[in-house]
N, C-alpha and C. Protein backbone atom coordinates (compact mmCIF):
# COMPACT_ATOMS: atom_id res chain seq x y z
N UNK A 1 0.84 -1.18 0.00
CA UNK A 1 0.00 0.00 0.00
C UNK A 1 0.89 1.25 0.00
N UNK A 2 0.80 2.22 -0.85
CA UNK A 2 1.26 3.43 -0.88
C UNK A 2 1.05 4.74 -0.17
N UNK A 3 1.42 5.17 0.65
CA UNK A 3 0.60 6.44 1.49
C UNK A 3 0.72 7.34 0.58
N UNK A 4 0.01 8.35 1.29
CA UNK A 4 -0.51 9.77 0.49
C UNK A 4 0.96 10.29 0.52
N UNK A 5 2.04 10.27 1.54
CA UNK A 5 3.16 11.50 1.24
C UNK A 5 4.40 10.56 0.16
N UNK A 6 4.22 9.27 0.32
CA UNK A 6 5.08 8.79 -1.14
C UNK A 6 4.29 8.94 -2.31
N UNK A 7 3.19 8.61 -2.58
CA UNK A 7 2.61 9.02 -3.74
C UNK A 7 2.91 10.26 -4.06
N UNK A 8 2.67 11.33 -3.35
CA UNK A 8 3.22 13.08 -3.79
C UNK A 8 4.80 12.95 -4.69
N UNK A 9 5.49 12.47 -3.45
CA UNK A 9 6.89 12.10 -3.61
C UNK A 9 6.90 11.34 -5.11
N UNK A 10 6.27 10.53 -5.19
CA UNK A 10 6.26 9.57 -6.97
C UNK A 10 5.90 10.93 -7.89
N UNK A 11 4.83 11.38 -7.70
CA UNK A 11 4.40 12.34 -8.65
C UNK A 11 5.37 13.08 -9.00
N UNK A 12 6.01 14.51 -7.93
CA UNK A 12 7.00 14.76 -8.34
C UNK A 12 8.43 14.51 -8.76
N UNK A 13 8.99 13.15 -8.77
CA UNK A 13 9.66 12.69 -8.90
C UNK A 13 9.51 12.72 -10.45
N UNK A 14 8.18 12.27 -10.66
CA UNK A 14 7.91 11.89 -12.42
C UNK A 14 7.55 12.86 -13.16
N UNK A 15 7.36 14.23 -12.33
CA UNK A 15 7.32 15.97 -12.88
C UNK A 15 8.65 16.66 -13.22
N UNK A 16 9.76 16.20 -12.40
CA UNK A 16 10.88 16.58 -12.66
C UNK A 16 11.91 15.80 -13.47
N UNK A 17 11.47 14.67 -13.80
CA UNK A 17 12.06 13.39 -14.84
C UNK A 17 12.97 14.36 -16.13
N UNK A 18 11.14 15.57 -16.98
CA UNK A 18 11.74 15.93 -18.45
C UNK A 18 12.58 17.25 -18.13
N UNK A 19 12.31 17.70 -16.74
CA UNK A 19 12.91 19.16 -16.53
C UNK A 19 14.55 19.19 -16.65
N UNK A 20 15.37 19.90 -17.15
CA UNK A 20 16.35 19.98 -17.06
C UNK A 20 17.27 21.00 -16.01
N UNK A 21 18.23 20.31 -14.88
CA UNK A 21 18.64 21.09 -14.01
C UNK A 21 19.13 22.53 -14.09
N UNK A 22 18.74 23.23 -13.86
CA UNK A 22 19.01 25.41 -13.67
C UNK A 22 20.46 24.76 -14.10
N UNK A 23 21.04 26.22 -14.67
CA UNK A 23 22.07 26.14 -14.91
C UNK A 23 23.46 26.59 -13.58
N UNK A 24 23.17 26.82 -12.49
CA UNK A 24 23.75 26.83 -11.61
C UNK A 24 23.36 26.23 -10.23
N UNK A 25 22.50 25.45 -10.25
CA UNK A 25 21.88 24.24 -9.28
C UNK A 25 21.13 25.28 -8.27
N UNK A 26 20.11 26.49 -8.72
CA UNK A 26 19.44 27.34 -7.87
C UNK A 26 18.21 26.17 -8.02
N UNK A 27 17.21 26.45 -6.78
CA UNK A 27 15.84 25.89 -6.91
C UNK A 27 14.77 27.72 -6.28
N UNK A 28 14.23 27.22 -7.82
CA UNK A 28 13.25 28.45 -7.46
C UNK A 28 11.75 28.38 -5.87
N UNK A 29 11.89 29.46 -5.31
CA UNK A 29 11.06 28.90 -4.61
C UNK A 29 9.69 30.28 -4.71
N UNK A 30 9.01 30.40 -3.60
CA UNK A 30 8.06 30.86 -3.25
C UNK A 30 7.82 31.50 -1.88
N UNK A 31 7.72 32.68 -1.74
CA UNK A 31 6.82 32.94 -0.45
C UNK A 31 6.18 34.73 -0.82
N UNK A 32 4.79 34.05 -0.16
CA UNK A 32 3.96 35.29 -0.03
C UNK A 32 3.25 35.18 -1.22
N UNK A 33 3.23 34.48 -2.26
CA UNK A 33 2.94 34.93 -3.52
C UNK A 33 4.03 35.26 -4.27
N UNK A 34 4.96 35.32 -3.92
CA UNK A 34 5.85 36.45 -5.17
C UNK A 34 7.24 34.58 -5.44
N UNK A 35 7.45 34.70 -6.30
CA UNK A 35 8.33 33.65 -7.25
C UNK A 35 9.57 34.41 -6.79
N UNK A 36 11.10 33.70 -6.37
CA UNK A 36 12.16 34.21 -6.47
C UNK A 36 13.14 33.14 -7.40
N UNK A 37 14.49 33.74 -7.72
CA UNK A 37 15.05 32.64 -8.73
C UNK A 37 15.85 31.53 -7.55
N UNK A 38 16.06 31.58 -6.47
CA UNK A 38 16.80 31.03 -5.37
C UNK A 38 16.47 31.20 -4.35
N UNK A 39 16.54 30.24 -3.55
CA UNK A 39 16.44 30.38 -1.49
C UNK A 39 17.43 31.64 -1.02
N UNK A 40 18.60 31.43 -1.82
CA UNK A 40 19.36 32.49 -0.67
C UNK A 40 19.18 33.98 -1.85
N UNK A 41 18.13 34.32 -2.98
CA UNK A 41 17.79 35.69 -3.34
C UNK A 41 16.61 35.87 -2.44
N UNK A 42 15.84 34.74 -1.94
CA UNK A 42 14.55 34.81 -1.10
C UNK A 42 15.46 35.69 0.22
N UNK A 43 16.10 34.67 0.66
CA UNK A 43 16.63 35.17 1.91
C UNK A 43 17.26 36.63 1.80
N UNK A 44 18.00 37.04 1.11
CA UNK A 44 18.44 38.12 1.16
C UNK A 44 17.04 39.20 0.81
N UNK A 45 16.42 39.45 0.18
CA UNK A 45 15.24 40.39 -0.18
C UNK A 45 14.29 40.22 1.05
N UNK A 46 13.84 39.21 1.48
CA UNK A 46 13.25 39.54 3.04
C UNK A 46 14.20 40.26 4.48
N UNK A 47 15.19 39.79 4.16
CA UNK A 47 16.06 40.43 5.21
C UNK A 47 16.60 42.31 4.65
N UNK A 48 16.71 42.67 3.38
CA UNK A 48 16.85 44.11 2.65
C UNK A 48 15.43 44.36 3.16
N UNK A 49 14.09 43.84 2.89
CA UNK A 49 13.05 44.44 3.40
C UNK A 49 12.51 44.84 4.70
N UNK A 50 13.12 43.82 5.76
CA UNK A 50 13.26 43.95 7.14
C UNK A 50 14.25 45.49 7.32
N UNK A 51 15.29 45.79 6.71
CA UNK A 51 16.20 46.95 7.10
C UNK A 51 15.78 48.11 6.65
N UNK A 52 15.09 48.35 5.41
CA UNK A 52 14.89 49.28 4.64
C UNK A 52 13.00 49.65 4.82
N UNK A 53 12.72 48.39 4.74
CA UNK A 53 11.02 48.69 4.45
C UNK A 53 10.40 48.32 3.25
N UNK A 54 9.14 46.89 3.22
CA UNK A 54 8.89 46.75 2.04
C UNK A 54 8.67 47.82 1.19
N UNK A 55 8.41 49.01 1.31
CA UNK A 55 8.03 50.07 -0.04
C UNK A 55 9.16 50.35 -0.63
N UNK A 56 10.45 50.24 0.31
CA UNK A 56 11.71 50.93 -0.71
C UNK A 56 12.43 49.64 -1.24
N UNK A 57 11.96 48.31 -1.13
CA UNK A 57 12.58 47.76 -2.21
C UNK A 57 11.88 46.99 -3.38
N UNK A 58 12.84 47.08 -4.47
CA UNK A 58 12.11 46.79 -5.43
C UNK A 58 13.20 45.71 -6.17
N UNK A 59 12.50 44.33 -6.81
CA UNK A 59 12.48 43.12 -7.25
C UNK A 59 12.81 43.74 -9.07
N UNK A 60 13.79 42.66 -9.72
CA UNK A 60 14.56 42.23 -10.09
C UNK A 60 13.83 43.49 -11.42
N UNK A 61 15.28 44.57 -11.38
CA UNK A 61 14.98 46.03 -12.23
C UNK A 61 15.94 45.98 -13.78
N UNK A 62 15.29 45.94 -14.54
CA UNK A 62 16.14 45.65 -15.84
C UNK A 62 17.26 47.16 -16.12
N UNK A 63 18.44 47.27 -16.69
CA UNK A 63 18.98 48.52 -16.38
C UNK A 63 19.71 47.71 -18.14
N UNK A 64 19.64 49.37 -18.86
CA UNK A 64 19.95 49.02 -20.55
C UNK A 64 21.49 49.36 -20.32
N UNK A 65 22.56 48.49 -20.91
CA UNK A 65 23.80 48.27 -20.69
C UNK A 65 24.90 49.60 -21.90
N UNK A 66 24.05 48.67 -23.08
CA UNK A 66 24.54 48.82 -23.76
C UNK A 66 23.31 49.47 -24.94
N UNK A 67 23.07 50.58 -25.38
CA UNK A 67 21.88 51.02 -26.30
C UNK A 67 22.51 50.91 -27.42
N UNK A 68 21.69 50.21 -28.55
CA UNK A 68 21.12 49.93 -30.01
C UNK A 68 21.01 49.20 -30.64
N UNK A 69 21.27 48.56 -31.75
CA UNK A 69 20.01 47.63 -32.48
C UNK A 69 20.22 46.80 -31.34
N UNK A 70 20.99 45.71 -31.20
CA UNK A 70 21.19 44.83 -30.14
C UNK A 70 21.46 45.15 -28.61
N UNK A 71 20.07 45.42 -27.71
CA UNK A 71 20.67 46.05 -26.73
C UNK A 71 21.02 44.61 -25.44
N UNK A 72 21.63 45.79 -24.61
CA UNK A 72 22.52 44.68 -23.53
C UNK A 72 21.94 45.16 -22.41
N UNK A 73 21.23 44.02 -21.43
CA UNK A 73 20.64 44.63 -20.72
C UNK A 73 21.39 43.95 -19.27
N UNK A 74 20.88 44.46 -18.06
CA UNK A 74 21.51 43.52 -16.96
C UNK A 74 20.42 43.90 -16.05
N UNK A 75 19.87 42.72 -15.62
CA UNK A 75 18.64 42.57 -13.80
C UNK A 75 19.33 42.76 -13.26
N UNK A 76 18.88 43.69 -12.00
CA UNK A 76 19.58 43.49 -10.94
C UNK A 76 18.35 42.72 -9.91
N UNK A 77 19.06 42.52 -8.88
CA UNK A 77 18.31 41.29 -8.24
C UNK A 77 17.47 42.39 -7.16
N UNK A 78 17.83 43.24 -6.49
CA UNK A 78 16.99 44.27 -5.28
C UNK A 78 17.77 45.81 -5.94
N UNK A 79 16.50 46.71 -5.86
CA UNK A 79 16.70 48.19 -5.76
C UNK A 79 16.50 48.74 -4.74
N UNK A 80 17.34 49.47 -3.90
CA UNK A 80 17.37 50.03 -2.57
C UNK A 80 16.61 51.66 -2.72
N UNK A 81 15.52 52.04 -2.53
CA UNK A 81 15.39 53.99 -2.97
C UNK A 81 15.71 54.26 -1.47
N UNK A 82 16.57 55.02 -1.39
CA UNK A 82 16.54 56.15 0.06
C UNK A 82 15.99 57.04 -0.31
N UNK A 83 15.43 57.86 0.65
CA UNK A 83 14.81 59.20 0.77
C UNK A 83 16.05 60.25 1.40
N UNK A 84 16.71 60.91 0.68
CA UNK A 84 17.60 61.75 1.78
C UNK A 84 17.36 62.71 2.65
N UNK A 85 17.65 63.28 3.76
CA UNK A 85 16.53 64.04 4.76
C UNK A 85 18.01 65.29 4.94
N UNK A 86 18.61 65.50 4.08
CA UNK A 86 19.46 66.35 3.92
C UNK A 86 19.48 67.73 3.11
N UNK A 87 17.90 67.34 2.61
CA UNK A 87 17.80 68.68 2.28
C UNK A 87 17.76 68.60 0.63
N UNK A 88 18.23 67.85 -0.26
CA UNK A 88 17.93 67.27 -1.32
C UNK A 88 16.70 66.66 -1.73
N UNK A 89 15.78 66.53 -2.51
CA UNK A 89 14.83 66.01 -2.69
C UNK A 89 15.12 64.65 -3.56
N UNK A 90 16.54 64.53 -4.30
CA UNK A 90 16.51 63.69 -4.94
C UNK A 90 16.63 62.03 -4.34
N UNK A 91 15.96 60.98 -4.40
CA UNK A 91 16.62 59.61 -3.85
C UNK A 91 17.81 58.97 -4.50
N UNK A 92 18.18 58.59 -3.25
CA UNK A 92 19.51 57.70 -3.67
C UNK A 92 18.81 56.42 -4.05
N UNK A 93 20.19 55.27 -5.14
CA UNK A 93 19.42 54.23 -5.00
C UNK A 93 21.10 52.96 -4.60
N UNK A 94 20.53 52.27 -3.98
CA UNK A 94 21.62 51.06 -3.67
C UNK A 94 21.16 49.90 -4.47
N UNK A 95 21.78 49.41 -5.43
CA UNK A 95 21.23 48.40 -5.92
C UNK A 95 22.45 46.75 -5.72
N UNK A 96 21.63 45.70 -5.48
CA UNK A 96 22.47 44.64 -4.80
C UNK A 96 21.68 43.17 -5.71
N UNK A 97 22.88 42.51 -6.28
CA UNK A 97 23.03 41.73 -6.86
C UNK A 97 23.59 40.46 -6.15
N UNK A 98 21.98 38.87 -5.65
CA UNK A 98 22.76 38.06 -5.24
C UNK A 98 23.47 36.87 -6.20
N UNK A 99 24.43 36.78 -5.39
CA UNK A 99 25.23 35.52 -5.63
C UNK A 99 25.24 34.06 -5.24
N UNK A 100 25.41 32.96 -5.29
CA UNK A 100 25.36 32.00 -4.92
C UNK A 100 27.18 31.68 -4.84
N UNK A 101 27.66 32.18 -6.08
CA UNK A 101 29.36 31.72 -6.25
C UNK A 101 30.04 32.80 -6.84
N UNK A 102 30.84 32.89 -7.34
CA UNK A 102 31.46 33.77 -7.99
C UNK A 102 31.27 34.61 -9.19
N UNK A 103 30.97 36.07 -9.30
CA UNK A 103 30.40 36.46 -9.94
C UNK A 103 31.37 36.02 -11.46
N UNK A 104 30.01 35.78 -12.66
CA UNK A 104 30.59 35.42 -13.81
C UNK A 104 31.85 36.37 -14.52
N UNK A 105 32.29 36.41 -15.23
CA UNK A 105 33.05 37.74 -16.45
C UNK A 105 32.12 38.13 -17.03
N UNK A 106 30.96 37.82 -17.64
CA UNK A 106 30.00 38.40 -18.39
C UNK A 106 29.31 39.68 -17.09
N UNK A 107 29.44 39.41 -16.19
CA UNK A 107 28.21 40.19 -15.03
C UNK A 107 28.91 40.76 -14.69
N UNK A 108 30.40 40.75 -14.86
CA UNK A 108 31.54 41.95 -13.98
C UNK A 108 31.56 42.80 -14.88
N UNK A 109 31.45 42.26 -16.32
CA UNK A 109 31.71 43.55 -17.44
C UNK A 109 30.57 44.12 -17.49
N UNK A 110 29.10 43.52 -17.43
CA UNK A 110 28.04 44.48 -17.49
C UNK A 110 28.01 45.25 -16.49
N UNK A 111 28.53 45.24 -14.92
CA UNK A 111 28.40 45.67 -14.31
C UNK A 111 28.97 46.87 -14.25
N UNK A 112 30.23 46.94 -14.87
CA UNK A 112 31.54 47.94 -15.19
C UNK A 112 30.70 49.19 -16.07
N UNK A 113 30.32 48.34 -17.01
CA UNK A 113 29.51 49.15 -18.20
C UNK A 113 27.87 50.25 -17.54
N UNK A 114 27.87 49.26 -16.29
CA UNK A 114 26.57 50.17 -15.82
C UNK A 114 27.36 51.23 -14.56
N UNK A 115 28.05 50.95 -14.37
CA UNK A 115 28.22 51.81 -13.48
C UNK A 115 29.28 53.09 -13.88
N UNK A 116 30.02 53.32 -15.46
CA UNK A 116 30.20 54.22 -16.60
C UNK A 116 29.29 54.66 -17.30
N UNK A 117 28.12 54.07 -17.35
CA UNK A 117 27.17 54.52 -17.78
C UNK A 117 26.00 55.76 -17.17
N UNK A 118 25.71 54.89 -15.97
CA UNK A 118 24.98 55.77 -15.13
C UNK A 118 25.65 55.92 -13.70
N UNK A 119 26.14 55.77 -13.65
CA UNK A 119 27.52 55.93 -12.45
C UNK A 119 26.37 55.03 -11.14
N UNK A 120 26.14 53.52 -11.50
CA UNK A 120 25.31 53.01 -10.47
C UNK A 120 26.53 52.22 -9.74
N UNK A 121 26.52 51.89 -8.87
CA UNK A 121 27.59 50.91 -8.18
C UNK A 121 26.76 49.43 -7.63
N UNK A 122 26.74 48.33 -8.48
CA UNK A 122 25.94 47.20 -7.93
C UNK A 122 27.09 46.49 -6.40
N UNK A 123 26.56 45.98 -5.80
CA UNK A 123 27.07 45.64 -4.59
C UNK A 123 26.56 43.86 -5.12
N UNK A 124 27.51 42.86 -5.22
CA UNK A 124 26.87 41.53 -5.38
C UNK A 124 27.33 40.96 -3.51
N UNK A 125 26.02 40.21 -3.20
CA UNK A 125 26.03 39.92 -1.75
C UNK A 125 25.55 38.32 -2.15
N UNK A 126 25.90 37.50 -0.88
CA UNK A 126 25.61 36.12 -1.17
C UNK A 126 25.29 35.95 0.28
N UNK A 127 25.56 35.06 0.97
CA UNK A 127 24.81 34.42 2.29
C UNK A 127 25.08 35.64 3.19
N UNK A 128 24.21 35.62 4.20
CA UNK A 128 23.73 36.76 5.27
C UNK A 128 24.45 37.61 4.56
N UNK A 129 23.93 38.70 3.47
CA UNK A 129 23.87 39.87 3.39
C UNK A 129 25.84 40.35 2.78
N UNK A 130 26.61 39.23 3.02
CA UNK A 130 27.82 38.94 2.70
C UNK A 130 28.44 40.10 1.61
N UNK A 131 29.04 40.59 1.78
CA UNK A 131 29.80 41.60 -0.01
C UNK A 131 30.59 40.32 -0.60
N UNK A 132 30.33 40.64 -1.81
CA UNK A 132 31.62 39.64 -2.60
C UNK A 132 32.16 40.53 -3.87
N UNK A 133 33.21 40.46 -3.34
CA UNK A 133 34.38 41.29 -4.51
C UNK A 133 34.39 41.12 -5.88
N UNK A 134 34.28 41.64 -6.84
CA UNK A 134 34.32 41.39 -7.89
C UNK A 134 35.55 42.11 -8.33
């Protein structure tokens, strides 16, 4: 006889048979409703929202790299807006890119390119909130 939690277990077993593994062994998960690409981008964006405040952050912001026919674009994974109370009206923004391993050469050069571009500075962070050098 089969119980109800191996049968689940068979099912998905035989759901993930044709899927082919992420290309860096992330498993997408879930909470609240909202889809993330990884546990530890989950973890980091609830913990940026705990410091900052869900209204000032914002989920995975496309930024144009490179403009024309073929453009180059790069997500970033969290947008930080500050409000400055200095007397400026304009917001700052912190934007933070997670990692699981070492950031690629393709994501160091877009990153180079965005931050000559619009003078943004991405910060890539991996477990608890971690900096990683690029």
């Amino acid at each position: 006889m089969v119980t109800k939690a191996k049968q689940q277990l068979l099912n998905a077993i035989k759901a993930a048979k044709g899927k082919k593994r992420p290309k860096f062994g992330n498993l997408r998960c879930q909470d609240s409703g909202r889809w993330f690409d990884s546990k530890l981008e989950r973890a980091n964006h609830l913990a940026l929202e705990r410091i900052y405040g869900k209204a000032s952050v914002l989920r995975q912001v496309s930024f144009v790299v490179v403009d024309g026919p073929k453009k180059v674009r790069l997500i970033v994974d969290h947008v930080i807006i500050e409000r400055s109370f200095c007397g400026d009206d304009f917001p700052r923004f912190r934007l933070y890119d997670t990692k699981g391993k070492a950031p690629t050469r393709d994501w160091i050069n877009k990153a180079r390119m965005l931050q000559e571009k619009h003078g943004l500075k991405i910060v890539a962070i991996g477990k608890n909130l971690k900096e990683i050098d690029y």
